[in-house]
N, C-alpha and C. Protein backbone atom coordinates (compact mmCIF):
# COMPACT_ATOMS: atom_id res chain seq x y z
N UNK A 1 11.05 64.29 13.69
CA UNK A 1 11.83 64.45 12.49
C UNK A 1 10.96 64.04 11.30
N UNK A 2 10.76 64.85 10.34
CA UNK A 2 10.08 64.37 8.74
C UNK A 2 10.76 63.85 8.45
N UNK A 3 10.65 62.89 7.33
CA UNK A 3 10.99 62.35 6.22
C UNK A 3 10.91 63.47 5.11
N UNK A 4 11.80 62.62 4.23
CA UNK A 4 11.61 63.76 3.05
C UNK A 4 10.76 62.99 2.05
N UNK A 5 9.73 63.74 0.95
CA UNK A 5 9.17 63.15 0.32
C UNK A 5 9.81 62.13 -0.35
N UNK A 6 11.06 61.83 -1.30
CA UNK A 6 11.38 61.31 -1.29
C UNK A 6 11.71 60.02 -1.13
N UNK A 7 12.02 59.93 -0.06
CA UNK A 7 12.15 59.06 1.17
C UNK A 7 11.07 58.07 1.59
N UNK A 8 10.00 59.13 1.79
CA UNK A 8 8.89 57.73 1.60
C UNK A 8 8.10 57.31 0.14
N UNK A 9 8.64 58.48 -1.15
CA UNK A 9 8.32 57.30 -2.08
C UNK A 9 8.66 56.43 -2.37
N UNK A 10 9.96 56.52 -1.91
CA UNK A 10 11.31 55.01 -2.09
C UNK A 10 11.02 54.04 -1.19
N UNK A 11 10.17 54.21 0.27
CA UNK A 11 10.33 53.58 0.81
C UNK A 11 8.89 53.01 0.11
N UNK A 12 7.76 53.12 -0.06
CA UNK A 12 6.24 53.31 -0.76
C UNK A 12 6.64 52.13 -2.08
N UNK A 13 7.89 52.40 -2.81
CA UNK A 13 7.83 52.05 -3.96
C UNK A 13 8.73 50.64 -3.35
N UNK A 14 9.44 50.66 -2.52
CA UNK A 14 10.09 49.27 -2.32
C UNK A 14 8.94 48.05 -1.68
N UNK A 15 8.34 48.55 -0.95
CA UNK A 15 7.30 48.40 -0.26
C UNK A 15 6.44 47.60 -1.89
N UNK A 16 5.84 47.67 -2.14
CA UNK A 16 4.85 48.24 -3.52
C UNK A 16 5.34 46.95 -4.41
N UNK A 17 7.03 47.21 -4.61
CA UNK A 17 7.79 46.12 -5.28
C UNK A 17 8.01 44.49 -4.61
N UNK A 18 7.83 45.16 -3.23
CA UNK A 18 8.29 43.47 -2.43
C UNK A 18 7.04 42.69 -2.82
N UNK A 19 5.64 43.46 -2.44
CA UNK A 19 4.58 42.56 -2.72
C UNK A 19 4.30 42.34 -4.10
N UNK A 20 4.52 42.88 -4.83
CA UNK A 20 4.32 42.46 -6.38
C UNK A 20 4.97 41.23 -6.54
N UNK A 21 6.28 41.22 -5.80
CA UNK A 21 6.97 40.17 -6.33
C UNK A 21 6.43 38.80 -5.42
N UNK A 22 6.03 39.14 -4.03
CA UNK A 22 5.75 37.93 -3.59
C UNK A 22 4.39 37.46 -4.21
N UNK A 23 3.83 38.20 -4.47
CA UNK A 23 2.26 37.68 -5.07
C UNK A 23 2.52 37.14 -6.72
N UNK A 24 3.58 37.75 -7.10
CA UNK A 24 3.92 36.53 -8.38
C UNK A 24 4.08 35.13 -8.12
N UNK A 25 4.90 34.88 -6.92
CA UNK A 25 6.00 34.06 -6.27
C UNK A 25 4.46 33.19 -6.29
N UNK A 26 3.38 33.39 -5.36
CA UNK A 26 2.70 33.14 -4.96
C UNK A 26 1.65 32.39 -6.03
N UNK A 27 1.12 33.50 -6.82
CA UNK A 27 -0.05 32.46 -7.71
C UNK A 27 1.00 31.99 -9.12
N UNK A 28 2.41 32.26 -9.24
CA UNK A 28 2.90 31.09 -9.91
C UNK A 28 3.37 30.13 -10.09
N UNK A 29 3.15 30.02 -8.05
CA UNK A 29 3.70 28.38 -7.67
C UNK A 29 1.83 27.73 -7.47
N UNK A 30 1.21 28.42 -7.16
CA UNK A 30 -0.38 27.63 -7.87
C UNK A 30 -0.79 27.36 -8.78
N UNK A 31 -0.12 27.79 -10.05
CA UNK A 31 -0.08 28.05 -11.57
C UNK A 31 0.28 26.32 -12.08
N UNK A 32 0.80 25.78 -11.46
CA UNK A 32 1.08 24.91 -11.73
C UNK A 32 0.31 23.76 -11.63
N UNK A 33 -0.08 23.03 -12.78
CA UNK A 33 -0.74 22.02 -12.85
C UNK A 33 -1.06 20.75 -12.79
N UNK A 34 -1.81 20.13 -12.25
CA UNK A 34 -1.73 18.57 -11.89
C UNK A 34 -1.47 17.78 -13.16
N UNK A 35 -0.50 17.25 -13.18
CA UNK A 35 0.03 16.60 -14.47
C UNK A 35 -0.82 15.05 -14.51
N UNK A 36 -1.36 14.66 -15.67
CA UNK A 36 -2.37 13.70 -14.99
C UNK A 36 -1.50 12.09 -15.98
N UNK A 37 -1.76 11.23 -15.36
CA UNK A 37 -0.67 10.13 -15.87
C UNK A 37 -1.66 9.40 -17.28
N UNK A 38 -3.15 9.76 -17.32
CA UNK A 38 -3.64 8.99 -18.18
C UNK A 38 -4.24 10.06 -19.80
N UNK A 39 -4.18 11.18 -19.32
CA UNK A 39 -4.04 12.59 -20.23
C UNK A 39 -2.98 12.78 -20.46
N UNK A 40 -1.75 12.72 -19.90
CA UNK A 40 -0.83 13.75 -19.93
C UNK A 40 0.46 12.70 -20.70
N UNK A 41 0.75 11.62 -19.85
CA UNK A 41 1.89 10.82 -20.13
C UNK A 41 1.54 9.55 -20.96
N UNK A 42 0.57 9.09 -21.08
CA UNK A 42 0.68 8.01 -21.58
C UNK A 42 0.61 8.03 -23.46
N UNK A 43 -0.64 9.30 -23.76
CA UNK A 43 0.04 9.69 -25.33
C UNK A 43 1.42 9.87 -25.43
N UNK A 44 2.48 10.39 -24.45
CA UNK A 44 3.73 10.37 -24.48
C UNK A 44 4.35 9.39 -24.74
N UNK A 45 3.98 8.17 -23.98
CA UNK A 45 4.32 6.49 -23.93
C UNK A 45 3.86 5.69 -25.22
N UNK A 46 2.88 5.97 -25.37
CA UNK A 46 2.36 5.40 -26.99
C UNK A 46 2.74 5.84 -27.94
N UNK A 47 3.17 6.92 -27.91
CA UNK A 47 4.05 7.59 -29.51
C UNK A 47 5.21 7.19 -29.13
N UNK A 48 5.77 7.44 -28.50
CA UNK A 48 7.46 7.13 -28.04
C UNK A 48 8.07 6.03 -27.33
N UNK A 49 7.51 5.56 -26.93
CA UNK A 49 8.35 4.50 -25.90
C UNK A 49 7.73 3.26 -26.39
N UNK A 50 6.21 2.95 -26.42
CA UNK A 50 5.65 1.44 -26.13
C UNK A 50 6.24 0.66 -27.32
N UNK A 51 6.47 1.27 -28.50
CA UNK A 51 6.58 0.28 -29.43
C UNK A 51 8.19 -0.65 -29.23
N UNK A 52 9.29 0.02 -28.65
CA UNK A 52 10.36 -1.20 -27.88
C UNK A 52 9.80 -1.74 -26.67
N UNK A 53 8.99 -0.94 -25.79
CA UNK A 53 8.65 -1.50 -23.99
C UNK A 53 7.59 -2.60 -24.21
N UNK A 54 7.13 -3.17 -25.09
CA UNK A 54 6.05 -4.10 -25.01
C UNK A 54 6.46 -5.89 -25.29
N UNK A 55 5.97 -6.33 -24.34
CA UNK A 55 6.36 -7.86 -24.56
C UNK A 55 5.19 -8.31 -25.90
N UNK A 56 5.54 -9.72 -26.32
CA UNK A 56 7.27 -10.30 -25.86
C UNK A 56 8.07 -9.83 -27.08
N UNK A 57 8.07 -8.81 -28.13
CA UNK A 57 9.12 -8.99 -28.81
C UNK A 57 9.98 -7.75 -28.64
N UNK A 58 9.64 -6.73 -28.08
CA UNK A 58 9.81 -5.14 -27.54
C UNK A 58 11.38 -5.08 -27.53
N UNK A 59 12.44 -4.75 -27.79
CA UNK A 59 14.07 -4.66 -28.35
C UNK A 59 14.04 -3.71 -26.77
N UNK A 60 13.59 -3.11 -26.31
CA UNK A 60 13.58 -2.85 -24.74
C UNK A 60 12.94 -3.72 -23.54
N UNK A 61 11.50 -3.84 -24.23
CA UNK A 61 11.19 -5.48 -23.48
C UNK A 61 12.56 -6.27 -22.95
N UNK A 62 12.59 -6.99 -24.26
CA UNK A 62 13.44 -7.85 -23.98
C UNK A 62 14.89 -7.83 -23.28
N UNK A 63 15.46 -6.31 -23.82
CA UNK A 63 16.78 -6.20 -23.00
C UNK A 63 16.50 -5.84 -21.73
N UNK A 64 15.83 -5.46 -21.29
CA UNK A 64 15.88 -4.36 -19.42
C UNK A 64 14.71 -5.05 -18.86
N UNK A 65 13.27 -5.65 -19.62
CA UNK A 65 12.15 -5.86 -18.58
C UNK A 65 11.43 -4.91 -18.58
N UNK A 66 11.75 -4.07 -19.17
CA UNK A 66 10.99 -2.18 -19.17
C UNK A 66 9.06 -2.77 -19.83
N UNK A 67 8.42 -3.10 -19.24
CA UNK A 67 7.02 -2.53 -20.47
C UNK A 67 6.28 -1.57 -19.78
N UNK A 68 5.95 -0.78 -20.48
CA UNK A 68 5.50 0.34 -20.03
C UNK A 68 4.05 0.19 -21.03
N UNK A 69 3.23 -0.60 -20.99
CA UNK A 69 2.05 -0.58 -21.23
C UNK A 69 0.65 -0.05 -20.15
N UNK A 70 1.40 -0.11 -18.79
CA UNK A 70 0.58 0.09 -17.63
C UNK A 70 0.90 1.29 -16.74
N UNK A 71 0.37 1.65 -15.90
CA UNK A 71 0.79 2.32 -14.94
C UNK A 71 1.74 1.51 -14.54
N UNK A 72 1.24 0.37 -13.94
CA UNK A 72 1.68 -1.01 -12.69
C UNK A 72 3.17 -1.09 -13.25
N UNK A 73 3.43 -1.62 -14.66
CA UNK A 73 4.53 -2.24 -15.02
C UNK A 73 5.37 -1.01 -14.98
N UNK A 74 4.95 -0.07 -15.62
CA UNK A 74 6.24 1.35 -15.63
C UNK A 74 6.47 1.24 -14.27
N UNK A 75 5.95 1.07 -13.26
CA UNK A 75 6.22 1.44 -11.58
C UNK A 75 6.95 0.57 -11.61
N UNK A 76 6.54 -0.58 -11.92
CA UNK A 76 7.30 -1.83 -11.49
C UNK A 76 9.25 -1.28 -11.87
N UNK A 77 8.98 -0.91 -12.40
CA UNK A 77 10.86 -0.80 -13.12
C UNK A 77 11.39 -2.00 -14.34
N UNK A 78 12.72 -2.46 -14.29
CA UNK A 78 13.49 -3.46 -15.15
C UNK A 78 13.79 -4.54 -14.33
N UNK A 79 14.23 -5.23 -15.34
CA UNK A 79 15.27 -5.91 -14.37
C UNK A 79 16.35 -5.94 -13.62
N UNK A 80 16.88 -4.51 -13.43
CA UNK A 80 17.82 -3.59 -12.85
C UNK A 80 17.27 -2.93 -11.92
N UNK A 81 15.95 -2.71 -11.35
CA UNK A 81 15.59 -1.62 -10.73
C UNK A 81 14.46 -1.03 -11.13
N UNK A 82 13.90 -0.08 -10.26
CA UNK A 82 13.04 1.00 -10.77
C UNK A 82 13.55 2.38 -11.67
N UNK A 83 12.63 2.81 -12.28
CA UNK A 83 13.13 3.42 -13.20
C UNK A 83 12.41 5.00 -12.93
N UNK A 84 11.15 4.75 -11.85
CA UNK A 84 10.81 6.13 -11.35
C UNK A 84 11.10 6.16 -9.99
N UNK A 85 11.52 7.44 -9.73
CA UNK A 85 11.84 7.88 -8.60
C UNK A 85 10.60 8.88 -7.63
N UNK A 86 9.57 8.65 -7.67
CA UNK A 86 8.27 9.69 -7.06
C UNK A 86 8.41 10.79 -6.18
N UNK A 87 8.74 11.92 -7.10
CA UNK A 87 9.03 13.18 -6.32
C UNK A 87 10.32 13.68 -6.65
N UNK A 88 11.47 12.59 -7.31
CA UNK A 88 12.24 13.23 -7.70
C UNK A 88 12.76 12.67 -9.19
N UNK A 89 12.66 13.57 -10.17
CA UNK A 89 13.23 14.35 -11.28
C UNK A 89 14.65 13.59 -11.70
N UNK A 90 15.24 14.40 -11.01
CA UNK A 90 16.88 14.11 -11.07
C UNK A 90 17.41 12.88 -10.55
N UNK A 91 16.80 12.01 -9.82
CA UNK A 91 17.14 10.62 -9.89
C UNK A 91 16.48 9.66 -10.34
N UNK A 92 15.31 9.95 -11.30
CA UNK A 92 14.64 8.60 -11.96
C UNK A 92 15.32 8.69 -13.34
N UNK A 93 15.72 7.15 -13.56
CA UNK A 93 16.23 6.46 -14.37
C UNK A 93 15.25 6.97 -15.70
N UNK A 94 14.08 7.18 -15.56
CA UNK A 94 13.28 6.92 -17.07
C UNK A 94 13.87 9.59 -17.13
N UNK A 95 13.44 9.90 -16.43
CA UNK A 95 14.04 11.32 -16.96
C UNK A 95 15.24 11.41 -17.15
N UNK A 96 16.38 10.77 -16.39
CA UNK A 96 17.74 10.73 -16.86
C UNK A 96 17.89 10.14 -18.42
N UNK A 97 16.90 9.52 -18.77
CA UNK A 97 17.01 8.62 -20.10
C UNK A 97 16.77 9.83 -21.17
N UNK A 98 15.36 10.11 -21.19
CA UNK A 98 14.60 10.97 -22.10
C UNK A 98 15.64 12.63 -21.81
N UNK A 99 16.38 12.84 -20.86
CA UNK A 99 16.37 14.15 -20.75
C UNK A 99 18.50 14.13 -21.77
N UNK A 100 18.65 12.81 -21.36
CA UNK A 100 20.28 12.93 -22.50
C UNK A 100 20.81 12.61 -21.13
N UNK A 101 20.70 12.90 -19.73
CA UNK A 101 21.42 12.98 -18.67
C UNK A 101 22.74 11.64 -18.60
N UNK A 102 22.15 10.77 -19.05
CA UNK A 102 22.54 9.28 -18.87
C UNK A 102 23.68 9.16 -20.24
N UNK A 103 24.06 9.70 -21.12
CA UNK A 103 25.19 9.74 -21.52
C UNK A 103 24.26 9.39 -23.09
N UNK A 104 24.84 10.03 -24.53
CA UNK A 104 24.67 9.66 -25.64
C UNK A 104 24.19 8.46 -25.45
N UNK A 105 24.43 7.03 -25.70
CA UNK A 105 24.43 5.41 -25.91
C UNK A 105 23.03 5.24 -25.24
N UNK A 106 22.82 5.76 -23.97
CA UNK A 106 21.64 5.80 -23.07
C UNK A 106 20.67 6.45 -23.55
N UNK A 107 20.35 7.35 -24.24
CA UNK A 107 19.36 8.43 -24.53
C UNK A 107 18.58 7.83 -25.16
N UNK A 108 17.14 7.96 -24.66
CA UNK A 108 16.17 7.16 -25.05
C UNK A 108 15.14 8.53 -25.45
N UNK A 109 14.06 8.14 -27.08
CA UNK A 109 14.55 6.81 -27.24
C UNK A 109 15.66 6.70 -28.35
N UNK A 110 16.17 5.47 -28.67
CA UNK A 110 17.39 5.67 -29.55
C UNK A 110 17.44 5.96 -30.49
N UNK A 111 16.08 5.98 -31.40
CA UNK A 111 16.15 6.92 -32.71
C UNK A 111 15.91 8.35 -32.62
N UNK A 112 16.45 9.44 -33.46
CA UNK A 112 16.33 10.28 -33.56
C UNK A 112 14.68 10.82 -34.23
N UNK A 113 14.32 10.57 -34.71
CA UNK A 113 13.11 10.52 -35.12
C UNK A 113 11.59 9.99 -34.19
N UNK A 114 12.26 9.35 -33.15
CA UNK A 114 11.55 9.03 -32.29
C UNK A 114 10.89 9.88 -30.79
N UNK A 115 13.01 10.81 -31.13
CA UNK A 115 13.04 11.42 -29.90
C UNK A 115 11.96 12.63 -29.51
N UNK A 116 11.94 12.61 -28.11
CA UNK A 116 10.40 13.83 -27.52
C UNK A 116 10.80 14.68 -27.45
N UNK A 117 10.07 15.87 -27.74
CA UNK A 117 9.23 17.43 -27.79
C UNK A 117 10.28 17.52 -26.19
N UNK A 118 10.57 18.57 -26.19
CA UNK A 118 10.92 19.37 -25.08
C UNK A 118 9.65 19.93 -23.81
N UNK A 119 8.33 19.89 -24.68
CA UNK A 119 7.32 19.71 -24.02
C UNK A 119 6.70 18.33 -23.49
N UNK A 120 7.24 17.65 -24.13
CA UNK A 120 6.70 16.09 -23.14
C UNK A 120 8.61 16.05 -22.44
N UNK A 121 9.29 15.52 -22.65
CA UNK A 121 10.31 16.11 -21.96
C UNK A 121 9.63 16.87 -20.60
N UNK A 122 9.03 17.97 -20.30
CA UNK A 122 8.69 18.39 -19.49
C UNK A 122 7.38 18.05 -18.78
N UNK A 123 6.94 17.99 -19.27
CA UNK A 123 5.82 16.74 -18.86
C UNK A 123 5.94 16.07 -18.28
N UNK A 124 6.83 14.91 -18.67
CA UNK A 124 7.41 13.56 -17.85
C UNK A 124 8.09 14.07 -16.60
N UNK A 125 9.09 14.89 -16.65
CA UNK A 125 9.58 16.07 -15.27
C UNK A 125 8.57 15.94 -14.25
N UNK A 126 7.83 17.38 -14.85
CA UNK A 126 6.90 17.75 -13.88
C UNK A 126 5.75 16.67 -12.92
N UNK A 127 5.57 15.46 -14.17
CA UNK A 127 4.93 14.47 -13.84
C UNK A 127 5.24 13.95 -12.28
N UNK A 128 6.87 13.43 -12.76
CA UNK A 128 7.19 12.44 -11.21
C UNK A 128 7.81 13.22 -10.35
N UNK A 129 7.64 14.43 -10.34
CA UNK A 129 8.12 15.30 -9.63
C UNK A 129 7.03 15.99 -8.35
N UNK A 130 5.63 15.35 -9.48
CA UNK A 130 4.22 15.90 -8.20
C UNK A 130 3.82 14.44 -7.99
N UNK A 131 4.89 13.66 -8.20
CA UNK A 131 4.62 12.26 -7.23
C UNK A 131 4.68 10.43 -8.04
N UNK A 132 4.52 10.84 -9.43
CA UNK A 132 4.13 10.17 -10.21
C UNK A 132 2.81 9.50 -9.89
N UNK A 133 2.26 10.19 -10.31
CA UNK A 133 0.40 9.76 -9.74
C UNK A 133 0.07 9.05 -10.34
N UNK A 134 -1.14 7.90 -10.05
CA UNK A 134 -1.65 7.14 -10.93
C UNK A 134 -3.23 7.54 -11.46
N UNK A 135 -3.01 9.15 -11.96
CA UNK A 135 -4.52 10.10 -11.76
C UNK A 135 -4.89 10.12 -13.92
């Protein structure tokens, strides 16, 4: 039995379409870049965050324990806990903060003028999401 031409251009062109799409799938999950904690996040931390996170007079210092002058101490967490979650996004305390998740009162940081770029916003994401590295 033939096929009709047709038939195998549709089948040619589905064919044609599956791999296009998996080879997107493919080099745009490699596309993605090692987010590095001493390039990437910590200009984030020095414009935005360190000036409350730093002892001893830090108005976040002092309330939570938060200093985020280090790798070490951001790992370390508050006096409540840790505040990164390594690998996940949606349960660290410091992206629930920066992202609004944690309710108005919570949203860090608390000035508006202070608050981050949707690109560090994503940054910080992607960051503890490939592990929170100390790279």
């Amino acid at each position: 039995m033939r096929k009709s031409t047709t038939t195998v251009r549709s089948s040619l062109n589905y064919y044609n379409l599956c791999h296009t799409a998996a080879y997107i799938l493919l080099i745009g999950g490699c596309a993605t870049q090692q987010v590095s904690y001493q390039d990437d996040v910590v200009p984030i931390v020095e414009s935005r965050c360190i000036k409350c996170h730093s002892p001893p007079d830090g108005t976040g210092y002092t309330t939570t324990g938060l200093e985020m002058g280090s790798y070490e101490s951001l790992m370390q967490g508050t006096a409540y806990g840790q505040v990164i979650v390594a690998g996940d996004s949606r349960r660290s305390m410091l992206n629930m903060l920066v992202e609004g998740r944690a309710g108005e009162q919570q949203c860090m940081p608390h000035y508006e003028e202070n608050a981050l770029e949707p690109e560090q916003i994503e940054t910080l994401r992607r960051w503890v999401n490939q592990g929170a590295l100390d790279n």
